[in-house]
Protein backbone atom coordinates (compact mmCIF):
# COMPACT_ATOMS: atom_id res chain seq x y z
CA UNK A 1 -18.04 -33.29 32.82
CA UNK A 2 -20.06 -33.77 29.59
CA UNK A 3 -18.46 -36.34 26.98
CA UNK A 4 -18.03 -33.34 24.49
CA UNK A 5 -15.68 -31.99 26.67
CA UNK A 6 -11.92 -32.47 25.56
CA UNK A 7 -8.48 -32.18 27.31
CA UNK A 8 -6.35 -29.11 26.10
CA UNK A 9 -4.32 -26.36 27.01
CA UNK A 10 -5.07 -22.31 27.54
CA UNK A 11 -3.52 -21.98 23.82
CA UNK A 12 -6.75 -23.54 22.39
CA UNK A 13 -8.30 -21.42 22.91
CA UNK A 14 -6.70 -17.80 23.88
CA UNK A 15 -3.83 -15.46 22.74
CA UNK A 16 -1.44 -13.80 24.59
CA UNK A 17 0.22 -10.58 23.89
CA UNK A 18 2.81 -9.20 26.42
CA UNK A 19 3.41 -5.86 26.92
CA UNK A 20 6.37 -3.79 26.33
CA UNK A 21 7.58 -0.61 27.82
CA UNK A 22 7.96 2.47 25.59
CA UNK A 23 11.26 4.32 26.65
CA UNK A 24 10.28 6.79 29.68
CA UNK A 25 11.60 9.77 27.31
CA UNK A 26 8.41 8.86 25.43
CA UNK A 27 6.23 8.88 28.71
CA UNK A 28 3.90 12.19 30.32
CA UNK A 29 1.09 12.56 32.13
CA UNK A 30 0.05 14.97 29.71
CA UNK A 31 -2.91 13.28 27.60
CA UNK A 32 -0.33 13.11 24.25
CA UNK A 33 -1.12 9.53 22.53
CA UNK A 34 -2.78 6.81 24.05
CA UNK A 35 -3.05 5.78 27.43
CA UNK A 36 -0.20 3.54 29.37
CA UNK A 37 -0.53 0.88 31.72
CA UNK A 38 2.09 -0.08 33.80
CA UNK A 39 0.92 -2.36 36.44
CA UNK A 40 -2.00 -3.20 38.45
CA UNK A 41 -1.75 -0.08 40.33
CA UNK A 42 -3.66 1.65 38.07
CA UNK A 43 -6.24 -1.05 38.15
CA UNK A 44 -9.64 -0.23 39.14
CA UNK A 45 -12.75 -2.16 40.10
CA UNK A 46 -12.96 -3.13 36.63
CA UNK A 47 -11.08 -0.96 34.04
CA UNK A 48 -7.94 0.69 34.27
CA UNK A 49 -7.51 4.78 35.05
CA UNK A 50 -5.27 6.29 33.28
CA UNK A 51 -2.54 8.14 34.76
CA UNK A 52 0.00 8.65 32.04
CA UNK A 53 0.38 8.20 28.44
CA UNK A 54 3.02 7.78 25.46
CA UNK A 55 3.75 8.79 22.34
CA UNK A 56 5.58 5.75 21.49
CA UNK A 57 3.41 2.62 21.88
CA UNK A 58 5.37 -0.62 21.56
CA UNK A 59 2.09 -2.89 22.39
CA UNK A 60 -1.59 -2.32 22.23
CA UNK A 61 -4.49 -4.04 24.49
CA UNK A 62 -7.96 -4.19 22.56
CA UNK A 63 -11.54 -3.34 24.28
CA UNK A 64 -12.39 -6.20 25.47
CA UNK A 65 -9.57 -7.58 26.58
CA UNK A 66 -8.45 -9.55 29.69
CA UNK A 67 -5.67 -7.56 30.97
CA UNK A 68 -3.27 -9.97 33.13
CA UNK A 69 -0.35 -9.07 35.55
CA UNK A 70 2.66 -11.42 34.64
CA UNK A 71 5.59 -9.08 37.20
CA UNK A 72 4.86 -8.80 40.62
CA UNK A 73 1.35 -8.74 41.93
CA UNK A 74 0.89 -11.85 39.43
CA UNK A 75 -2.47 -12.41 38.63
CA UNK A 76 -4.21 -8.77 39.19
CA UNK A 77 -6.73 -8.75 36.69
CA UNK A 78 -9.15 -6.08 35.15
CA UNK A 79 -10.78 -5.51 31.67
CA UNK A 80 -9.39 -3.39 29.10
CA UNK A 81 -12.41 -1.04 28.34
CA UNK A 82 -10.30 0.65 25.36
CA UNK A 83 -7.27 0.04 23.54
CA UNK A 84 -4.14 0.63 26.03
CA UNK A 85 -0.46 0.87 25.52
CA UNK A 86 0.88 -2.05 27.94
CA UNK A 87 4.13 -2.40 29.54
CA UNK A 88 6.05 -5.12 30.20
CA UNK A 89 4.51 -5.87 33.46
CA UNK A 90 1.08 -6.80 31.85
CA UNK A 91 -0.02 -9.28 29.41
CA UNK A 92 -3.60 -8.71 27.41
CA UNK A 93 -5.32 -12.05 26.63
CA UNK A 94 -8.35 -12.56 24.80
CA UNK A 95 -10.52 -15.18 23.70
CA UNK A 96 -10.77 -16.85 19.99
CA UNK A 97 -14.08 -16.00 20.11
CA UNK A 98 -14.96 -12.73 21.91
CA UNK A 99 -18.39 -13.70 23.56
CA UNK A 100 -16.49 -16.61 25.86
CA UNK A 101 -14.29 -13.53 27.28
CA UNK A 102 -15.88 -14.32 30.80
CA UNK A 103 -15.18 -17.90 30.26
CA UNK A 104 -11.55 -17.50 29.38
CA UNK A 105 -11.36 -15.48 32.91
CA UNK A 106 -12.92 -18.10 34.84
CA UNK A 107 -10.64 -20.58 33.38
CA UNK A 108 -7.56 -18.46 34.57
CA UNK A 109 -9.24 -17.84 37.84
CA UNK A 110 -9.35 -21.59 38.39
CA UNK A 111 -6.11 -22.46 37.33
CA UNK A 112 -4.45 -19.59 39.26
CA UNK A 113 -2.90 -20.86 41.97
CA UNK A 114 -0.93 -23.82 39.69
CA UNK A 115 0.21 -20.64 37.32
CA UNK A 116 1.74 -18.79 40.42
CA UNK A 117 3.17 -22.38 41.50
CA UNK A 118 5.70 -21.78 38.52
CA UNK A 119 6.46 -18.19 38.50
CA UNK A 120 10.43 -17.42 37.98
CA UNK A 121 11.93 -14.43 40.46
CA UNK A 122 12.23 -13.99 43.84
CA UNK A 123 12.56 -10.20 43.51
CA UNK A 124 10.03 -9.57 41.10
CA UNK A 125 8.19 -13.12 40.36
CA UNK A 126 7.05 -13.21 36.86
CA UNK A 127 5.34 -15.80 34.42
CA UNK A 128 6.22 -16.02 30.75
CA UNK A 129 3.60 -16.24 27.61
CA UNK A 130 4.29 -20.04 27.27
CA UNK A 131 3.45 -20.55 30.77
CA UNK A 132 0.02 -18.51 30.30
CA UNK A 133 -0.56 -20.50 27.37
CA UNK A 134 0.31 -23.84 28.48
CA UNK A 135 -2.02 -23.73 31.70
CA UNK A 136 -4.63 -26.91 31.45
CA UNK A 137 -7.89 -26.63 30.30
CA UNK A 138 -11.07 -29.17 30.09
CA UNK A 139 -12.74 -27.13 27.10
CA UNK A 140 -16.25 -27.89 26.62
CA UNK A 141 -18.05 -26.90 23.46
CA UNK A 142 -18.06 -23.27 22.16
CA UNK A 143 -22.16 -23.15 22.60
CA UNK A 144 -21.54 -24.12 26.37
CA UNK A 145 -18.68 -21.88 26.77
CA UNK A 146 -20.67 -19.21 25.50
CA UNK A 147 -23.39 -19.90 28.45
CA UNK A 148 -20.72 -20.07 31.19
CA UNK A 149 -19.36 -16.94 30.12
CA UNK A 150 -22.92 -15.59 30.53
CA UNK A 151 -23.40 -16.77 33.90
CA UNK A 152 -20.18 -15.51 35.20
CA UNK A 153 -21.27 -11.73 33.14
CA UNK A 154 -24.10 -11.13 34.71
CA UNK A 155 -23.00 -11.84 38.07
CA UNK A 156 -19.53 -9.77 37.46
CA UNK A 157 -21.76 -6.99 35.36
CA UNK A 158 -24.34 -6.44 38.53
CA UNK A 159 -21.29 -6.24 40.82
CA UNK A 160 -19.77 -3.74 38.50
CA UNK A 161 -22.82 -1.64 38.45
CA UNK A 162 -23.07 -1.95 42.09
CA UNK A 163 -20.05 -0.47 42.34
CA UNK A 164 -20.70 2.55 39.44
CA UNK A 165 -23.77 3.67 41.83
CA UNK A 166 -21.58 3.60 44.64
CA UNK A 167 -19.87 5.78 43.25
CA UNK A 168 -22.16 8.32 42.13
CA UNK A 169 -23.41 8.59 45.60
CA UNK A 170 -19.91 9.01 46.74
CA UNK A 171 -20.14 12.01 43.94
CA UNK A 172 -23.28 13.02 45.53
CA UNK A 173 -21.89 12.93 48.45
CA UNK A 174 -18.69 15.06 48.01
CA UNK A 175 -20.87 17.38 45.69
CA UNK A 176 -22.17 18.73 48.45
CA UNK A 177 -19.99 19.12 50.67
CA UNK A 178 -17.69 21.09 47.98
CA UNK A 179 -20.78 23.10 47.44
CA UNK A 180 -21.75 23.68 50.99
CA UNK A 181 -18.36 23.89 52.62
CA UNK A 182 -15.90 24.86 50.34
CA UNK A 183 -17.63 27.06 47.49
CA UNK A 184 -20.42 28.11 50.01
CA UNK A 185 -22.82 28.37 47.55
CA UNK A 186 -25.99 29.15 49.49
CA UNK A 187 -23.73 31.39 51.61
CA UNK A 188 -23.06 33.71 48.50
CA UNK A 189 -26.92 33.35 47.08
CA UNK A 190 -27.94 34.69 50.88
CA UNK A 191 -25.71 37.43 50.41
CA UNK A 192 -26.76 38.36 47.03
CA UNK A 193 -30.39 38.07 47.93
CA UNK A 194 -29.62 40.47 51.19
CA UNK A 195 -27.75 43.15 48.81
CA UNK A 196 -24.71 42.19 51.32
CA UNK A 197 -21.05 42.28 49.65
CA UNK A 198 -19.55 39.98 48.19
CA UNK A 199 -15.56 39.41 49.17
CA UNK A 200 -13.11 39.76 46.01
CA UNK A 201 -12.01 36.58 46.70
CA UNK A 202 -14.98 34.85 45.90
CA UNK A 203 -16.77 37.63 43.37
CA UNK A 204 -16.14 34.89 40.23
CA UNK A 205 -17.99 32.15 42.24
CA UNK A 206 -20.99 34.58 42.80
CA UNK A 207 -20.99 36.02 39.25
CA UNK A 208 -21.56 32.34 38.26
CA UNK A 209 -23.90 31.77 40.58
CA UNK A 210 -25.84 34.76 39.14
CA UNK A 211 -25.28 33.28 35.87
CA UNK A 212 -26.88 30.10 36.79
CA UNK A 213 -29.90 31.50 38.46
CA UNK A 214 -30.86 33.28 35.13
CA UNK A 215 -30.28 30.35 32.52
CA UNK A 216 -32.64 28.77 35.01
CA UNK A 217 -36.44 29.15 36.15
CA UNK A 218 -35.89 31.62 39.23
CA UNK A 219 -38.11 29.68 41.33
CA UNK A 220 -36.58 26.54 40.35
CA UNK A 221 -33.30 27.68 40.92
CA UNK A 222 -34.92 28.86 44.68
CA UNK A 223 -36.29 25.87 45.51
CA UNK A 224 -33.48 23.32 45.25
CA UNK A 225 -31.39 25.30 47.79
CA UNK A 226 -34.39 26.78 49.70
CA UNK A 227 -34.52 24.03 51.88
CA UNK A 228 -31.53 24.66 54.06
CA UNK A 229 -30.96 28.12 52.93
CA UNK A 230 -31.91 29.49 56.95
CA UNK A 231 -29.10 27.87 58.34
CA UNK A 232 -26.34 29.82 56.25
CA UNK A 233 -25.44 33.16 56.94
CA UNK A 234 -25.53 36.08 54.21
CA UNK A 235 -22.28 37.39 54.72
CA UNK A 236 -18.35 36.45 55.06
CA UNK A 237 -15.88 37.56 57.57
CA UNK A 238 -12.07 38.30 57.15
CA UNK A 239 -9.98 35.16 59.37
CA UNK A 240 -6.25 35.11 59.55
CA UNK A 241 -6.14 31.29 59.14
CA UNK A 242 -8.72 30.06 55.91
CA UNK A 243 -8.74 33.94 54.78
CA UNK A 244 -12.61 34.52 53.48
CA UNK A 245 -15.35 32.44 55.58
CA UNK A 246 -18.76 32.35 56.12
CA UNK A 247 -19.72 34.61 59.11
CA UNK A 248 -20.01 33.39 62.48
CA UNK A 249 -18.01 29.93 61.72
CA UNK A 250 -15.38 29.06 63.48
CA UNK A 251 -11.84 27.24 62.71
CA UNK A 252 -10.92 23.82 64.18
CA UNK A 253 -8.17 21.66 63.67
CA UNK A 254 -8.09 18.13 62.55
CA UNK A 255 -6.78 17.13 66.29
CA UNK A 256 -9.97 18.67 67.76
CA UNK A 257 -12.30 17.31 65.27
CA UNK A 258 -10.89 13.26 65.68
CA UNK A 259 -9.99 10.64 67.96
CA UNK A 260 -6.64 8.75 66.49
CA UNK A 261 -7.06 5.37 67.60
CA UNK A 262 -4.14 3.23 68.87
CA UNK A 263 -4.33 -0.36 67.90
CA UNK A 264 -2.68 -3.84 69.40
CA UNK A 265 -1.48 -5.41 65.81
CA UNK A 266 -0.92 -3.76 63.07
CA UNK A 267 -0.79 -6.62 59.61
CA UNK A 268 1.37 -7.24 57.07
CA UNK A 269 0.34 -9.90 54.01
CA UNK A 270 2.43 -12.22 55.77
CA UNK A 271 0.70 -12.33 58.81
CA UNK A 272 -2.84 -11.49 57.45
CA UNK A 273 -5.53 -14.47 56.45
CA UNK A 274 -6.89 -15.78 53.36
CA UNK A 275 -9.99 -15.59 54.83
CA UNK A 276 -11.90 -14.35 58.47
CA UNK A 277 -14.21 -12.29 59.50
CA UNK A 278 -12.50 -9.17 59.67
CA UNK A 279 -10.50 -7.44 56.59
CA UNK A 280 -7.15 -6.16 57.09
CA UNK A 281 -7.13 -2.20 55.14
CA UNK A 282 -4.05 -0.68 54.37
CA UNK A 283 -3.20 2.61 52.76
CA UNK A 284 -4.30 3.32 48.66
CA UNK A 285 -8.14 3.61 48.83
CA UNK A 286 -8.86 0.79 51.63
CA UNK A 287 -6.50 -1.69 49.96
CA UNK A 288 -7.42 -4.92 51.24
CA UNK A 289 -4.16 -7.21 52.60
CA UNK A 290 -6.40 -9.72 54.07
CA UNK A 291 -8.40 -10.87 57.03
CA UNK A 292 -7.79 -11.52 60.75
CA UNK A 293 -9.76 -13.00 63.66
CA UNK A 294 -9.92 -9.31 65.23
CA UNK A 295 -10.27 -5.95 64.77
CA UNK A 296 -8.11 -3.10 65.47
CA UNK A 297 -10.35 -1.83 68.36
CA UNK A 298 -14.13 -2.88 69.22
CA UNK A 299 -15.80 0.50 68.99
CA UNK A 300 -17.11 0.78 65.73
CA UNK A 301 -20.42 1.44 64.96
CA UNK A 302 -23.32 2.63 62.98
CA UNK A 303 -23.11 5.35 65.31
CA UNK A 304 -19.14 5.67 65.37
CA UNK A 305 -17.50 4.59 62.22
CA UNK A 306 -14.36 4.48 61.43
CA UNK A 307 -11.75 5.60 58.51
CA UNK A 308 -8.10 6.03 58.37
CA UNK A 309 -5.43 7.86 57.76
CA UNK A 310 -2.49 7.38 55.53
CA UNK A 311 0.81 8.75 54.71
CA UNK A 312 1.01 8.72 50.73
CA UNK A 313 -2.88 8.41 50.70
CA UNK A 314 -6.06 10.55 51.29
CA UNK A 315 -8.26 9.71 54.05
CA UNK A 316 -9.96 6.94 53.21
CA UNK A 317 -12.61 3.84 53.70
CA UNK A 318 -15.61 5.03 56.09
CA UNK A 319 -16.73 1.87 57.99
CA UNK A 320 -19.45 1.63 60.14
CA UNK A 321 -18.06 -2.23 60.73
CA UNK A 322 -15.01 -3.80 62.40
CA UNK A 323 -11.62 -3.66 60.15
CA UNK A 324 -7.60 -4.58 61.37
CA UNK A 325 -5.12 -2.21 60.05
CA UNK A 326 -1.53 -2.56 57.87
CA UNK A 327 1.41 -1.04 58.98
CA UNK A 328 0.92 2.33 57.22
CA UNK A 329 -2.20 3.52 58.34
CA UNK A 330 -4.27 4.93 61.59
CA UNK A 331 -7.67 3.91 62.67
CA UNK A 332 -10.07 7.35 63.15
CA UNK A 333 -12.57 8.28 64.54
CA UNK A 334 -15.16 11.68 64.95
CA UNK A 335 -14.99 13.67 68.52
CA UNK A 336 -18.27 15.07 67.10
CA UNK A 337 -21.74 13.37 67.17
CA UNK A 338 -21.32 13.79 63.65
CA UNK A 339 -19.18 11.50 61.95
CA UNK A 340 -19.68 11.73 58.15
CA UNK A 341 -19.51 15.67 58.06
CA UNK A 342 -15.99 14.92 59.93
CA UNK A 343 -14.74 12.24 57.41
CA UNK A 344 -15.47 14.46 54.46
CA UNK A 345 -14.25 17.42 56.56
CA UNK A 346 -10.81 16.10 56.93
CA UNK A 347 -10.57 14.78 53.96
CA UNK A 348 -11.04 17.48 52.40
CA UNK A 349 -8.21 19.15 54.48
CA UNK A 350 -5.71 16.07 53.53
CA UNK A 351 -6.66 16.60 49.64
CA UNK A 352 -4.82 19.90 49.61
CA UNK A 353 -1.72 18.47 51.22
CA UNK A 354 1.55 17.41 48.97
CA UNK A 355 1.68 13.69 48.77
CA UNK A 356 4.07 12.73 52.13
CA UNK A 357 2.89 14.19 54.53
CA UNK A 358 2.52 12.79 58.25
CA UNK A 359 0.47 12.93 61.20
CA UNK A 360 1.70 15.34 63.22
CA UNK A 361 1.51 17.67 60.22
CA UNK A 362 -1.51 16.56 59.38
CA UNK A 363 -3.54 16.79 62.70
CA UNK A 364 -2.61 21.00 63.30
CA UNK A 365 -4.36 21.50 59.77
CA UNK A 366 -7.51 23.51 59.77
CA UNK A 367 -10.58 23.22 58.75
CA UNK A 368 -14.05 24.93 59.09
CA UNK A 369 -16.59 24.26 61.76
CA UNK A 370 -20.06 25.44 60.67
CA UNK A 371 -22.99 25.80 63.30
CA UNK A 372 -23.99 22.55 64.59
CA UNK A 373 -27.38 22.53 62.76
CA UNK A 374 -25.64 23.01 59.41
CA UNK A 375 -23.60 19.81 60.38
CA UNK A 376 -26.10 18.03 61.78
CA UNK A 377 -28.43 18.21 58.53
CA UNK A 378 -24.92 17.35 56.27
CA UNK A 379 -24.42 14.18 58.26
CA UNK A 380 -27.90 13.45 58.15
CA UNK A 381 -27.52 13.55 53.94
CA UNK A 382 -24.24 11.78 53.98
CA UNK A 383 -25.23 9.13 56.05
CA UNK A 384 -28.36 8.57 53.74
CA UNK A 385 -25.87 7.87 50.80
CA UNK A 386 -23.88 5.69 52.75
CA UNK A 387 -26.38 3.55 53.97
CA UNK A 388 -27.52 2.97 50.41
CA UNK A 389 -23.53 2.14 49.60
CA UNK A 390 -23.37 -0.17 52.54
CA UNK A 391 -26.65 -2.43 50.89
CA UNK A 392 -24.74 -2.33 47.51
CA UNK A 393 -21.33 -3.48 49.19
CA UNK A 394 -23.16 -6.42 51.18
CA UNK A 395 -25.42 -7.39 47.82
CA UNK A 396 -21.86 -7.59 45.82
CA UNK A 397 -20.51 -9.73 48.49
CA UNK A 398 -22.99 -12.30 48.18
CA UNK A 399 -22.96 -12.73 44.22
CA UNK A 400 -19.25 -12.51 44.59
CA UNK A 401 -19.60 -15.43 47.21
CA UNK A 402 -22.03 -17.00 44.42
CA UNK A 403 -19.24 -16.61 41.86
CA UNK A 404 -16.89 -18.07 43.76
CA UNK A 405 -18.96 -21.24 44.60
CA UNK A 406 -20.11 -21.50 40.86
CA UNK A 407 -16.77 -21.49 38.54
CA UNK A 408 -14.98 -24.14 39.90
CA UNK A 409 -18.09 -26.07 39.24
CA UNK A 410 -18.71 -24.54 36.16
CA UNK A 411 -14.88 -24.64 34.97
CA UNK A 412 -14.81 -28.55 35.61
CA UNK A 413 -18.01 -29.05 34.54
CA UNK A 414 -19.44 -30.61 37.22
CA UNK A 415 -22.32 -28.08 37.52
CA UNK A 416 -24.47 -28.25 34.75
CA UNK A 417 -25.61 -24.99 32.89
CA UNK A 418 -29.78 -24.90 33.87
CA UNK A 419 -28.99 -25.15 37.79
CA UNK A 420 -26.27 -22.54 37.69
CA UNK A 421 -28.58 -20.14 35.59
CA UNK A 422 -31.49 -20.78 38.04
CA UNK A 423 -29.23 -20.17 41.04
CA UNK A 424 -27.94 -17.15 38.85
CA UNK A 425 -31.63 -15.62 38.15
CA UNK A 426 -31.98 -16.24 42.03
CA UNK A 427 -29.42 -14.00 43.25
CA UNK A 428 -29.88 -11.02 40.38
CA UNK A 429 -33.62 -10.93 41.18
């Protein structure tokens, strides 16, 4: 630790402001004042999304800052990318100076586990502003924070963007399966090219499709569905079960189209790992619980991934690698030889369903089941975008891995500043 270094407390440097809950009259999801933040389960990979909002703010976050769980899940973190009404279950802390914001979380991330050591509650554990304030710090100058806060940025800024392009080709991804399998675009532009007619149901889909085509270049408008246009039909066909479908599809259910997987342990976060090489999913968008020494069946592949199925969440997490399971969910797995057409397939059927709903429910819903070219090319697509999310996952893990090695080091200062930016540069080039 360098000799400018001095001994002092979190309140040094930071501030604290705890949130307070507006009354629920005051509450909606309607978008009617500014946006509220309960908890960390409207915590993303890095910002909040917003789910409700109030007319009655009590307390307001700033962009920029560190938004802190004090109730419950203590220590949930993300960064408050716009000013937020926060409840009482959240504290927003920034930084004296608002370029050592990555600093001031690396300090907290250090210092965690001795803040959780004092939390008050058995019920609902909670930590109070003092105790935020009084956690220990070895503050080095403000130039040198300044540079550890850069580190730590660009390594939490290239995971963040990592995780943005994931999600556009997740976007991608569903795009066109919405536009393929649910709108059936190229399905109504075949029919409108053969002079074939177009159902009621779906004449405002076509008349926009018309629309498009003639705000656009004709042939450019040909070209980017040209490509797979042979392997739709041109006309629809009246079915009992989905109503209007593409002609000569057929109907499936979600029983014929998966294989539900049994599993010999099921994990709670009591019996789950700090650390192993297999993570522990549960329900709520692949929520992580942990890790175990094994996974919930040996199967999975490249060739046969796996996702699961919830009851208060969509079907979720696509893994082409081994993964244990929590108590509310059910390892899946494709019948067909073409496993990301089925994982969009059914969850697209689980989107339309109310929020509990079960298996047994679940697996008599149906779905469509277009030729097996038509599929085939999908999967071919889907797989492309996944392999390209599966890169960006495993690059995220290593400067996450980096991150973890560096702020201890950096935090007590026995890592100086020019070999953590070299190791840095190393790992972002």
């Amino acid at each position: 630790m360098g000799s400018e270094w001095t001994e002092g407390t979190l309140a040094d440097i930071a501030e604290v402001l705890m949130g307070q809950s507006p009354p629920g009259k005051d509450c909606s999801k309607e978008p009617i004042g500014p946006s509220l933040l309960n908890g960390p389960t409207e915590f993303g990979s890095h910002s909040p999304e917003t789910r409700q909002y109030t007319e009655n703010p009590k307390r307001m976050s700033k962009d920029g800052d560190l938004l802190f769980c004090v109730r419950g899940s203590i220590g949930r973190m993300n960064w408050s990318d716009q000013e937020y009404a926060i409840g009482r279950g959240l504290a927003a802390i920034r930084h004296k100076d608002p370029d050592c914001q990555q600093y001031l979380r690396g300090v907290i991330d250090y210092r965690l586990d001795e803040l959780l050591s004092v939390a008050t509650g058995s019920t609902f554990p909670n930590v109070s502003r003092n105790q935020i304030l009084g956690i220990k710090v070895n503050i080095p100058p403000l130039p040198e924070q300044k540079e550890i806060a850069h580190i730590l940025g660009s390594l939490d800024d290239r995971i963040e963007l990592n995780n943005r392009m994931n999600a556009t080709l997740e976007g991608m991804a569903q795009a066109l399966f919405k536009s393929w399998f649910v709108d059936f675009d190229p399905v109504i532009d075949n029919a409108l090219a053969a002079g074939n007619p177009i159902p009621p149901a779906l004449q405002a889909k076509a008349e926009l499709r018309m629309l498009n085509a003639e705000s656009e270049n004709s042939s450019t408008h040909h070209s980017s569905l040209s490509t797979h246009h042979s392997l739709f039909p041109a006309a629809f066909e009246f079915t009992e079960q989905l109503g209007w479908i593409p002609e000569g599809w057929d109907v499936a259910k979600a029983e014929n189209l998966v294989t539900r997987h049994k599993v010999k342990q099921k994990f709670t976060k009591k019996n789950a790992l700090n650390e192993g090489p297999v993570p522990i999913f549960d329900q709520g968008a692949g929520l992580l619980l942990g890790y175990s020494e094994l996974p919930a069946d040996q199967d999975s592949s490249k060739e046969n991934p796996r996702f699961i199925f919830g009851d208060h969440t969509c079907i979720t997490h696509l893994s082409t690698k081994p993964f244990s399971v929590g108590p509310n969910v059910i390892p899946l797995s494709a019948k067909t030889h073409a496993p990301y057409w089925t994982y969009y397939a059914i969850k697209d059927i689980q989107e339309f369903q109310e929020y509990r709903r079960h298996w047994m429910e679940f697996s008599i819903k149906e779905t469509l089941l277009p030729s097996p070219e038509l599929v085939a090319v999908f999967n071919d697509h889907a797989k492309e975008f996944r392999a390209s999310m599966e890169l960006n996952d495993e690059m995220s893990k290593t400067l996450a891995r980096l991150r973890d090695v560096l702020l201890p080091k950096l935090i007590s200062g026995e890592l100086r500043i020019p070999k953590a930016e070299q190791l840095t540069e190393e790992a972002l080039a």
